[in-house]
C-alpha atoms as a PDB file:
ATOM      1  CA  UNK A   1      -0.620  27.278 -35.865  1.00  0.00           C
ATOM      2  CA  UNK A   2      -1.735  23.784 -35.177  1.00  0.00           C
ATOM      3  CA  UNK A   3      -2.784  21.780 -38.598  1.00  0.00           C
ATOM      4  CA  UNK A   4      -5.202  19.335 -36.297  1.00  0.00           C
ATOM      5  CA  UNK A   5      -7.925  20.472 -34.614  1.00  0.00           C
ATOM      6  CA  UNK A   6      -8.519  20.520 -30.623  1.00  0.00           C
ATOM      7  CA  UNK A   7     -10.363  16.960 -30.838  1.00  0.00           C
ATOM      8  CA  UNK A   8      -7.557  15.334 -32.571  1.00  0.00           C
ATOM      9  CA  UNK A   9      -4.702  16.945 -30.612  1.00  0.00           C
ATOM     10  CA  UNK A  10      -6.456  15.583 -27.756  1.00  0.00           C
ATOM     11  CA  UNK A  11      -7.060  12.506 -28.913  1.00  0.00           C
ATOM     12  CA  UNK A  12      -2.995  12.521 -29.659  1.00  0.00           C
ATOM     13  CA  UNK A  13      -2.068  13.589 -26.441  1.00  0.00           C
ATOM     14  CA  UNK A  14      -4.313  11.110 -24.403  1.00  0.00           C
ATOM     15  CA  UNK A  15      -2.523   8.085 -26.656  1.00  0.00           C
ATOM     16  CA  UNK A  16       0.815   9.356 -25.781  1.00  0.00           C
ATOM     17  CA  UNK A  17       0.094   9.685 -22.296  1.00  0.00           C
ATOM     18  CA  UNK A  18      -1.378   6.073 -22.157  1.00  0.00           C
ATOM     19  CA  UNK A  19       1.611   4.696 -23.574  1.00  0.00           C
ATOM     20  CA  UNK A  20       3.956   6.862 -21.290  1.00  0.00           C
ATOM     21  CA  UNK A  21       2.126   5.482 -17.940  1.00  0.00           C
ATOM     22  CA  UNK A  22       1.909   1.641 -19.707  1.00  0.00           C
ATOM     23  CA  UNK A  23       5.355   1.341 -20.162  1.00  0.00           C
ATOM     24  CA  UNK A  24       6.041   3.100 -16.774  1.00  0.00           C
ATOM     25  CA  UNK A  25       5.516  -0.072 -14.547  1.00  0.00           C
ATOM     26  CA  UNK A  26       7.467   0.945 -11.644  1.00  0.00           C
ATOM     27  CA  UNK A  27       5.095   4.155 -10.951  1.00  0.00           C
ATOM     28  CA  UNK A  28       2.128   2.018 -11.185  1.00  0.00           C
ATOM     29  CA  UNK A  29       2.806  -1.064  -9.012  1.00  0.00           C
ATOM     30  CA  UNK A  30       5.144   1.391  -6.396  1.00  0.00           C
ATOM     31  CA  UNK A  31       1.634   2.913  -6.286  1.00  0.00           C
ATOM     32  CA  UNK A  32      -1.053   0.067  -6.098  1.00  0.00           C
ATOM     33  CA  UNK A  33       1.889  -1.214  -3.132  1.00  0.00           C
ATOM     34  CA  UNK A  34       1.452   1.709  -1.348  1.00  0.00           C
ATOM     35  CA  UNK A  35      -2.257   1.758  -1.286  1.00  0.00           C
ATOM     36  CA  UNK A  36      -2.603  -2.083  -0.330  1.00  0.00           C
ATOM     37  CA  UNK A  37       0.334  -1.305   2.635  1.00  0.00           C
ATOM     38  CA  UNK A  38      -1.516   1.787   3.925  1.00  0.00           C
ATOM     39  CA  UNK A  39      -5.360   0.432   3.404  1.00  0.00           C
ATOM     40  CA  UNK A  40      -3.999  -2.451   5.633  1.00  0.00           C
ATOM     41  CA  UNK A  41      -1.813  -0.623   7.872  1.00  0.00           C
ATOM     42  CA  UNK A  42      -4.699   1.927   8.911  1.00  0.00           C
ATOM     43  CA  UNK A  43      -7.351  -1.077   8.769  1.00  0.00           C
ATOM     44  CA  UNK A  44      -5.253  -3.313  11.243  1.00  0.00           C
ATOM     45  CA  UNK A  45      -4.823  -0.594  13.609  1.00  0.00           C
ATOM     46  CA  UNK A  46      -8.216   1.016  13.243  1.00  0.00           C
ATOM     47  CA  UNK A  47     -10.163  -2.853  13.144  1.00  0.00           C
ATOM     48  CA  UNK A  48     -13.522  -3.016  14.013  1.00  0.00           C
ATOM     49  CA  UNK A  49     -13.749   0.524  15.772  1.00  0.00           C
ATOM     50  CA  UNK A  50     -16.781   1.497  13.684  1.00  0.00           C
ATOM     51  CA  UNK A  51     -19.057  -1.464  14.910  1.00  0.00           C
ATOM     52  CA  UNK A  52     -19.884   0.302  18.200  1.00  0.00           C
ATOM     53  CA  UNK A  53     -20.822   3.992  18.039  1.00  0.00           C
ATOM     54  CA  UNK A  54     -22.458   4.535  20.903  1.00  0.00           C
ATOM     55  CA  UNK A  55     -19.870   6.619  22.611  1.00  0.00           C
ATOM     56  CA  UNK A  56     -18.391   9.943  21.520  1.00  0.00           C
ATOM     57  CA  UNK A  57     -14.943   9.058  21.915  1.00  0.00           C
ATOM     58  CA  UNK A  58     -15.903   5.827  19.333  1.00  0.00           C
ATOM     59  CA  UNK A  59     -17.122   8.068  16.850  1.00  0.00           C
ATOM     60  CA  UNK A  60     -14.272  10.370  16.560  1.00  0.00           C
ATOM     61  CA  UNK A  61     -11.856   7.425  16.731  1.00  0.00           C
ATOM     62  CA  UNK A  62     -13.735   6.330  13.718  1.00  0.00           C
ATOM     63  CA  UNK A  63     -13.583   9.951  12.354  1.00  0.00           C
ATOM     64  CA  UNK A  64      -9.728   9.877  12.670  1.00  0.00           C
ATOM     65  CA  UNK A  65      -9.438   6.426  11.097  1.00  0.00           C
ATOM     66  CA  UNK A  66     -11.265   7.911   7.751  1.00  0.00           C
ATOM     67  CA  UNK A  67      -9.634  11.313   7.996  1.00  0.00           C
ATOM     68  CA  UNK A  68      -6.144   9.663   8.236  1.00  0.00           C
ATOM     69  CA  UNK A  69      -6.006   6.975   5.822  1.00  0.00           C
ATOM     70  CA  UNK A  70      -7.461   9.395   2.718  1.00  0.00           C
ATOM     71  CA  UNK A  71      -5.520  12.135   3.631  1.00  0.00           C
ATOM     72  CA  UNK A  72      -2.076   9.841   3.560  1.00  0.00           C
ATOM     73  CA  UNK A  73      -3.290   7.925   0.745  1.00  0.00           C
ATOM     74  CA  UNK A  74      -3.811  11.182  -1.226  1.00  0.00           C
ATOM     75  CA  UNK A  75      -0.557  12.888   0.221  1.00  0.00           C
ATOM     76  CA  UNK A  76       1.339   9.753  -1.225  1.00  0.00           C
ATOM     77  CA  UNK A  77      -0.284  10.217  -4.629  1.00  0.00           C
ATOM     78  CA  UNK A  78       0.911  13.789  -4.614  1.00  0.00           C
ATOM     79  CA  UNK A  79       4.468  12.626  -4.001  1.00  0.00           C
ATOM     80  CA  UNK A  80       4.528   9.961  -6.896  1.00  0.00           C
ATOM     81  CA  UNK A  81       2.932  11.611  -9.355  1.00  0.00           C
ATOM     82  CA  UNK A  82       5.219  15.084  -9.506  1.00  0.00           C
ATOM     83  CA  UNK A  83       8.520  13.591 -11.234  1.00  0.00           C
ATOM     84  CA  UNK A  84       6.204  11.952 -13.674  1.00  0.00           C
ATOM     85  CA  UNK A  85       5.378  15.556 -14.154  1.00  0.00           C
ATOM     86  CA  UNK A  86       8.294  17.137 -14.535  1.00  0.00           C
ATOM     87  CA  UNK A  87       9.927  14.463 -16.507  1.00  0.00           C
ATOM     88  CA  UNK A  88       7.200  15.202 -19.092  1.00  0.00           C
ATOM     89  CA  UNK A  89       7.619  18.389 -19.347  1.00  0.00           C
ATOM     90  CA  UNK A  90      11.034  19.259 -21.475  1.00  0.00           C
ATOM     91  CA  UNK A  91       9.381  17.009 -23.963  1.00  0.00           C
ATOM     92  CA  UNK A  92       5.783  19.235 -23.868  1.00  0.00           C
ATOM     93  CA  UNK A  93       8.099  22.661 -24.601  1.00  0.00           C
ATOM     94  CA  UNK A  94       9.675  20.661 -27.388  1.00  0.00           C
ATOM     95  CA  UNK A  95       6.722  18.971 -28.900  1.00  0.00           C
ATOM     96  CA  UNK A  96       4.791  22.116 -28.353  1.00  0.00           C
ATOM     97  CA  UNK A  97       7.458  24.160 -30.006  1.00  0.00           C
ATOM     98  CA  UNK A  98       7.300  22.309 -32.750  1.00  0.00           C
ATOM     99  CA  UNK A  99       3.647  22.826 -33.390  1.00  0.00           C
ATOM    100  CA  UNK A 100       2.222  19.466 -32.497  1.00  0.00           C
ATOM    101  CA  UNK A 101      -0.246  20.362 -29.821  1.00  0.00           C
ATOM    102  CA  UNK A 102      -1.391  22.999 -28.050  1.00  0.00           C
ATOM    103  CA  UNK A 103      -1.002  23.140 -23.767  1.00  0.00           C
ATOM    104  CA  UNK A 104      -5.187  22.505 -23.119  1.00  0.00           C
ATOM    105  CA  UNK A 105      -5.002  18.821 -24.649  1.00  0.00           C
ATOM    106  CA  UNK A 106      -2.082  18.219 -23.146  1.00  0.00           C
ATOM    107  CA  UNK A 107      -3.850  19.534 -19.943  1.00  0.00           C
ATOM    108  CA  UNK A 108      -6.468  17.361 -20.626  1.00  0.00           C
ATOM    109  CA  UNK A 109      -4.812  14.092 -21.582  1.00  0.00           C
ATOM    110  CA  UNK A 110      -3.204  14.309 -18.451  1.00  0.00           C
ATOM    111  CA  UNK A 111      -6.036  14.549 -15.979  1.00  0.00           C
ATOM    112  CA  UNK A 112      -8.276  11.823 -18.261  1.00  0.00           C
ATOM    113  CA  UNK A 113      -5.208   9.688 -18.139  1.00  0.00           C
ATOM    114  CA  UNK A 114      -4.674   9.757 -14.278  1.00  0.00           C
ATOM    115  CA  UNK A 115      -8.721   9.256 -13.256  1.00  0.00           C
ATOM    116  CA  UNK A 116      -8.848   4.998 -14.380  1.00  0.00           C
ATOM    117  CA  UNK A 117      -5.805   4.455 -12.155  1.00  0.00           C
ATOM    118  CA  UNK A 118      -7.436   6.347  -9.088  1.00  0.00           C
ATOM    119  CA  UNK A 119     -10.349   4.814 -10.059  1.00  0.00           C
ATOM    120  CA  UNK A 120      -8.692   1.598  -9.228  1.00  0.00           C
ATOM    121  CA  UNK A 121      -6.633   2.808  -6.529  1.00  0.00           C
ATOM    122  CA  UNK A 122      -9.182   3.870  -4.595  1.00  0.00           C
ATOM    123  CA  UNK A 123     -11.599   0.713  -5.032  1.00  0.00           C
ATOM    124  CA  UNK A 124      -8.416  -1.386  -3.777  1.00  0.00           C
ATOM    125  CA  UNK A 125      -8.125   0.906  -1.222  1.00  0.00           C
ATOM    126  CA  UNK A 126     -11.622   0.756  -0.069  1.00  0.00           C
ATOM    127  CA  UNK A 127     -12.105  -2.931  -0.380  1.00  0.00           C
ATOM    128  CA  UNK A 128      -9.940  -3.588   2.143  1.00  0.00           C
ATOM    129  CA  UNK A 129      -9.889  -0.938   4.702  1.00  0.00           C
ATOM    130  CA  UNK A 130     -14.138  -0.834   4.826  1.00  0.00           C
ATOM    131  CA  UNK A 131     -14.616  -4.172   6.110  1.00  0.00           C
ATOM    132  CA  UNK A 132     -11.559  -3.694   8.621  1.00  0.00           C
ATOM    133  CA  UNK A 133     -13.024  -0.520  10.108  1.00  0.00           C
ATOM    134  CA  UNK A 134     -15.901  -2.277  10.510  1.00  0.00           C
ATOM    135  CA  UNK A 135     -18.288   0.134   8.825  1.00  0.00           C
ATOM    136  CA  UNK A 136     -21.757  -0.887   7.786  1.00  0.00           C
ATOM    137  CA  UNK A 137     -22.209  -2.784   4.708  1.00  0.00           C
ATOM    138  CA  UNK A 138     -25.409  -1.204   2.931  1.00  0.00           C
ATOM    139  CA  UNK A 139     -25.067  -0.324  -0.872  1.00  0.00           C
ATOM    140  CA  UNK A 140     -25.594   3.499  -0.043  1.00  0.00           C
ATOM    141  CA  UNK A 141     -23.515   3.384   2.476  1.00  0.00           C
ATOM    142  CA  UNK A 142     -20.855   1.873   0.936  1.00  0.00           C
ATOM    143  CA  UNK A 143     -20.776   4.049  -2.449  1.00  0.00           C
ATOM    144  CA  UNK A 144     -21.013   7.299  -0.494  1.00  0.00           C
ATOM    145  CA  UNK A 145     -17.699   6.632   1.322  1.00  0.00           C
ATOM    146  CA  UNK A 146     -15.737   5.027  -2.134  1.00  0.00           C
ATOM    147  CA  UNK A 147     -17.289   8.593  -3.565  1.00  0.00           C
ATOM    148  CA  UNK A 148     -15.576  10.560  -1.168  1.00  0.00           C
ATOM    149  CA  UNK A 149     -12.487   8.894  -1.160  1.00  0.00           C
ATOM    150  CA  UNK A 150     -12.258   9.544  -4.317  1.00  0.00           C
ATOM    151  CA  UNK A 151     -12.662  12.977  -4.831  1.00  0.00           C
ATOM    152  CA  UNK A 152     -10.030  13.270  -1.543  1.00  0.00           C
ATOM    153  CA  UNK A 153      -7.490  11.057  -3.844  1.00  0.00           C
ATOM    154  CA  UNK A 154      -8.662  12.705  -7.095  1.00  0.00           C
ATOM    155  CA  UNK A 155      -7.666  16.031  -5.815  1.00  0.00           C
ATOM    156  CA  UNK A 156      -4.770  15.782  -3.772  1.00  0.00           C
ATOM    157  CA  UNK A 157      -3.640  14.033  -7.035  1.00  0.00           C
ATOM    158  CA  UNK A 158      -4.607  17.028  -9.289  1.00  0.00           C
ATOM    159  CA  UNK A 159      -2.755  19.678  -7.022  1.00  0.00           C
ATOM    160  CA  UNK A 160       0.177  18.030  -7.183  1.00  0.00           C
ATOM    161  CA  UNK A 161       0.515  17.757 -11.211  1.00  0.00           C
ATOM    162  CA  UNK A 162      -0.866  21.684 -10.977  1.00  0.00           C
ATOM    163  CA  UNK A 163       1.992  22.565  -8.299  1.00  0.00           C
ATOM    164  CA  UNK A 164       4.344  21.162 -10.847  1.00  0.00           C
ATOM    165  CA  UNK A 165       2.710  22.784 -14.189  1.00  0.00           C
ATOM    166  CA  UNK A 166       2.960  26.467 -12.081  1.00  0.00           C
ATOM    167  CA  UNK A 167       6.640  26.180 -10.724  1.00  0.00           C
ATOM    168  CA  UNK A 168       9.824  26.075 -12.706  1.00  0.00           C
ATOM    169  CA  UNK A 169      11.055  22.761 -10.974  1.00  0.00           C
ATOM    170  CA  UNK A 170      10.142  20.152  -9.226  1.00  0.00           C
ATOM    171  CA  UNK A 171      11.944  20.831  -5.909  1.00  0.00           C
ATOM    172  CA  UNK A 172       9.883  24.102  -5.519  1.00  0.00           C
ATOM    173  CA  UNK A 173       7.000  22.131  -6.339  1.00  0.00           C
ATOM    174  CA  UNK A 174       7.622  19.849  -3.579  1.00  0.00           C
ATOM    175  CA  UNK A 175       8.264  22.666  -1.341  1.00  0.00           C
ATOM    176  CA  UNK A 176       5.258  24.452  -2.015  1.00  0.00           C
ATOM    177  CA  UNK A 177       3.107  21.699  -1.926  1.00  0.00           C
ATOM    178  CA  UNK A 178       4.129  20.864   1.692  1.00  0.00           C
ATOM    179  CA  UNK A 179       3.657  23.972   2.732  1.00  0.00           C
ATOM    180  CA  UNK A 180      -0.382  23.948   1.546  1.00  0.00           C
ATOM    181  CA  UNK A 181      -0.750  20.751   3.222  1.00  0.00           C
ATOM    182  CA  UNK A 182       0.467  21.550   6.375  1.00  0.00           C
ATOM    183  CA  UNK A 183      -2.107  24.666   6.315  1.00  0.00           C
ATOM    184  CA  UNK A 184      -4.924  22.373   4.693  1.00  0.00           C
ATOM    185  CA  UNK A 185      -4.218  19.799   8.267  1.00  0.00           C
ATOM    186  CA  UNK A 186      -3.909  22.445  10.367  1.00  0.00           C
ATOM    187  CA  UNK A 187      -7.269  24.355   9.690  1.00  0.00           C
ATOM    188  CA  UNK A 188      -9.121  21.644   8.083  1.00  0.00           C
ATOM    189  CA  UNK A 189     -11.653  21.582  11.348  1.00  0.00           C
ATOM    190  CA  UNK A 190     -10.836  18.467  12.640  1.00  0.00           C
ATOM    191  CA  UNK A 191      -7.793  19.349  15.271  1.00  0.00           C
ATOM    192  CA  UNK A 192      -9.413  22.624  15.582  1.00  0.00           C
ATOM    193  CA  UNK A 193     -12.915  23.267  16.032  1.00  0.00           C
ATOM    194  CA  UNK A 194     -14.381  25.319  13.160  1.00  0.00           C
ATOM    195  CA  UNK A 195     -15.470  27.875  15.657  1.00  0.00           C
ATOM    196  CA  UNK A 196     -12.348  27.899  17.586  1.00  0.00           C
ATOM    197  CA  UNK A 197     -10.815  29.003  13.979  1.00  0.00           C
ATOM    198  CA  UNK A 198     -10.582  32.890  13.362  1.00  0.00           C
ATOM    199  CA  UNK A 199     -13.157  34.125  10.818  1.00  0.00           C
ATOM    200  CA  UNK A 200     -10.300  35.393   8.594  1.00  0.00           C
ATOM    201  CA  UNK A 201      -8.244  31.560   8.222  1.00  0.00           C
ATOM    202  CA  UNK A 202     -11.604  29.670   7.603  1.00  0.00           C
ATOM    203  CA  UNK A 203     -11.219  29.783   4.052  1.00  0.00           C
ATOM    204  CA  UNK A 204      -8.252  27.479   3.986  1.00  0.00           C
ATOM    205  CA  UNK A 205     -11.350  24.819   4.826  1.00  0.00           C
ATOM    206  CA  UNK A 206     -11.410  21.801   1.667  1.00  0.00           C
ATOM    207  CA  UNK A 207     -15.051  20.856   1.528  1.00  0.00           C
ATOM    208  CA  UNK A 208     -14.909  18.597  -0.857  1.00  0.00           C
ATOM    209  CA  UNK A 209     -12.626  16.416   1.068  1.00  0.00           C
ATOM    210  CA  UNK A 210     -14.970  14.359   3.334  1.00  0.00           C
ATOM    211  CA  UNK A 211     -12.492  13.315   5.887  1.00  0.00           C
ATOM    212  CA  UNK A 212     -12.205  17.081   6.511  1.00  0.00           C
ATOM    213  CA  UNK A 213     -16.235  17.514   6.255  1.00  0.00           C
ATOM    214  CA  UNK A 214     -16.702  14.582   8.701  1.00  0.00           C
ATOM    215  CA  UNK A 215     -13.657  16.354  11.288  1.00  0.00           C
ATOM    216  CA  UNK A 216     -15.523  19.547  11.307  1.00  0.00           C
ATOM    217  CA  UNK A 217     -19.077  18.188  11.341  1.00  0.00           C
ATOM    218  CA  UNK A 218     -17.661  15.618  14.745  1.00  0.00           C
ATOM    219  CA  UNK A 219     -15.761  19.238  16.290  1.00  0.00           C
ATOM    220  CA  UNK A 220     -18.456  21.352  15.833  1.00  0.00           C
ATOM    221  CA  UNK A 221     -21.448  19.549  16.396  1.00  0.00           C
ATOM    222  CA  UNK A 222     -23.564  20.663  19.244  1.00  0.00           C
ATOM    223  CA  UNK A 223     -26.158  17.426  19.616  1.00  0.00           C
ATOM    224  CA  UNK A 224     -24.320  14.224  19.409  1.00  0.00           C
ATOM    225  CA  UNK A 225     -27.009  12.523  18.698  1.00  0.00           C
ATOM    226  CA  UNK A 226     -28.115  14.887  15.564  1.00  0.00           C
ATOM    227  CA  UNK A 227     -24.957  14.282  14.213  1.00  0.00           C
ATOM    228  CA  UNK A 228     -25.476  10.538  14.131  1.00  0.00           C
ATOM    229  CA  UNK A 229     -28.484  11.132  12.365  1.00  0.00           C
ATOM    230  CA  UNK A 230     -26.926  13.439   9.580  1.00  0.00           C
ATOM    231  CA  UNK A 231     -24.110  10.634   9.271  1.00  0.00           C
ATOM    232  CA  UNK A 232     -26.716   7.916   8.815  1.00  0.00           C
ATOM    233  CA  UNK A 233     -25.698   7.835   4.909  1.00  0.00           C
ATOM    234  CA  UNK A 234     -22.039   7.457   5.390  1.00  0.00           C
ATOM    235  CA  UNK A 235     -21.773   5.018   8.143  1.00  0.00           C
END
């Protein structure tokens, strides 16, 4: 029996995890460095390609610039966040043992405590690789591809802390989770055509990754010119 109730035990866990990641520098900046290194990496060898869209070959170079960079930038999150993970968890089994908190707010603390710092990732990220692509800068434009980013980063992030919380170690985690990306690249849609992909594998599709959306949508697409007009919004 817990003596605090499900506010306050979250309210516990979400100051313990703030003070974990705060005096945790090395995650952090080992992070923010890897997101300005590949948001300039992908931007210097991607630069400019989204000014002129006018050819097919153009827009699907510009399809594989977004579709790259978030996937890596989200597989890299993945990476760094599981031994924060599983360092956290002997002390969990012994806190929770000993009756402090239940596993939801702990569950909890540790998504809320994650979202600020991809929050900020991702608006470093997109800072610099947008203008470096060269895509257009209108307000919409602009918020709808930060958006989508973000859910890419927020939930490659996610499955990795949920690989860890369902596996008895790390290593299998690890293992696991490279196997699910490999079948989340493979039959995303954009290095196979969503038709091309047998009825019965099509539910490995992620649609709420846009990189993925905009692969299948560029693959599948019978009118090139009605797919400029659906990506109006994004580009």
């Amino acid at each position: 029996m817990h003596s605090h109730g499900f506010l306050t035990q979250c309210m516990a866990c979400l100051w313990k995890q703030h003070w974990s990641y705060w005096r945790n520098p090395e995650h952090n900046a080992i992070r923010f460095l890897i997101t300005v290194t590949v948001s300039v990496l992908f931007g210097t060898i991607f630069r400019g390609v989204a000014l002129d869209l006018s050819k097919q070959q153009d827009l699907l170079n510009t399809l594989g610039a977004t579709y790259a960079s978030a996937l890596f930038l989200g597989l890299t999150n993945t990476t760094a966040v599981q031994p924060i993970v599983g360092l956290g968890r002997t002390v969990f089994y012994r806190e929770r043992s000993a009756g402090m908190y239940s596993a939801m707010p702990y569950t909890i603390a540790q998504v809320v405590i994650e979202i600020p710092y991809i929050v900020i990732q991702v608006l470093v990220f997109v800072l610099i690789i947008y203008p470096l692509i060269g895509f257009s800068w209108m307000l919409a434009k602009f918020l709808w591809f930060t958006f989508f980013v973000l859910l890419s980063v927020l939930y490659l992030t996610l499955f990795g802390m949920t690989a860890v919380a369902l596996t008895p170690t790390q290593e299998l985690a690890a293992l696991i989770s490279f196997f699910f990306f490999i079948l989340w690249n493979i039959f995303s849609g954009f290095f196979i055509a969503r038709p091309m992909i047998p009825l019965w594998w099509r539910c490995w599709e992620i649609e709420l990754r846009q990189s993925i959306y905009l692969g299948k949508q560029a693959r599948a697409s019978k009118s090139f010119l009605k797919f400029i007009s659906d990506l109006k919004l994004i580009f």
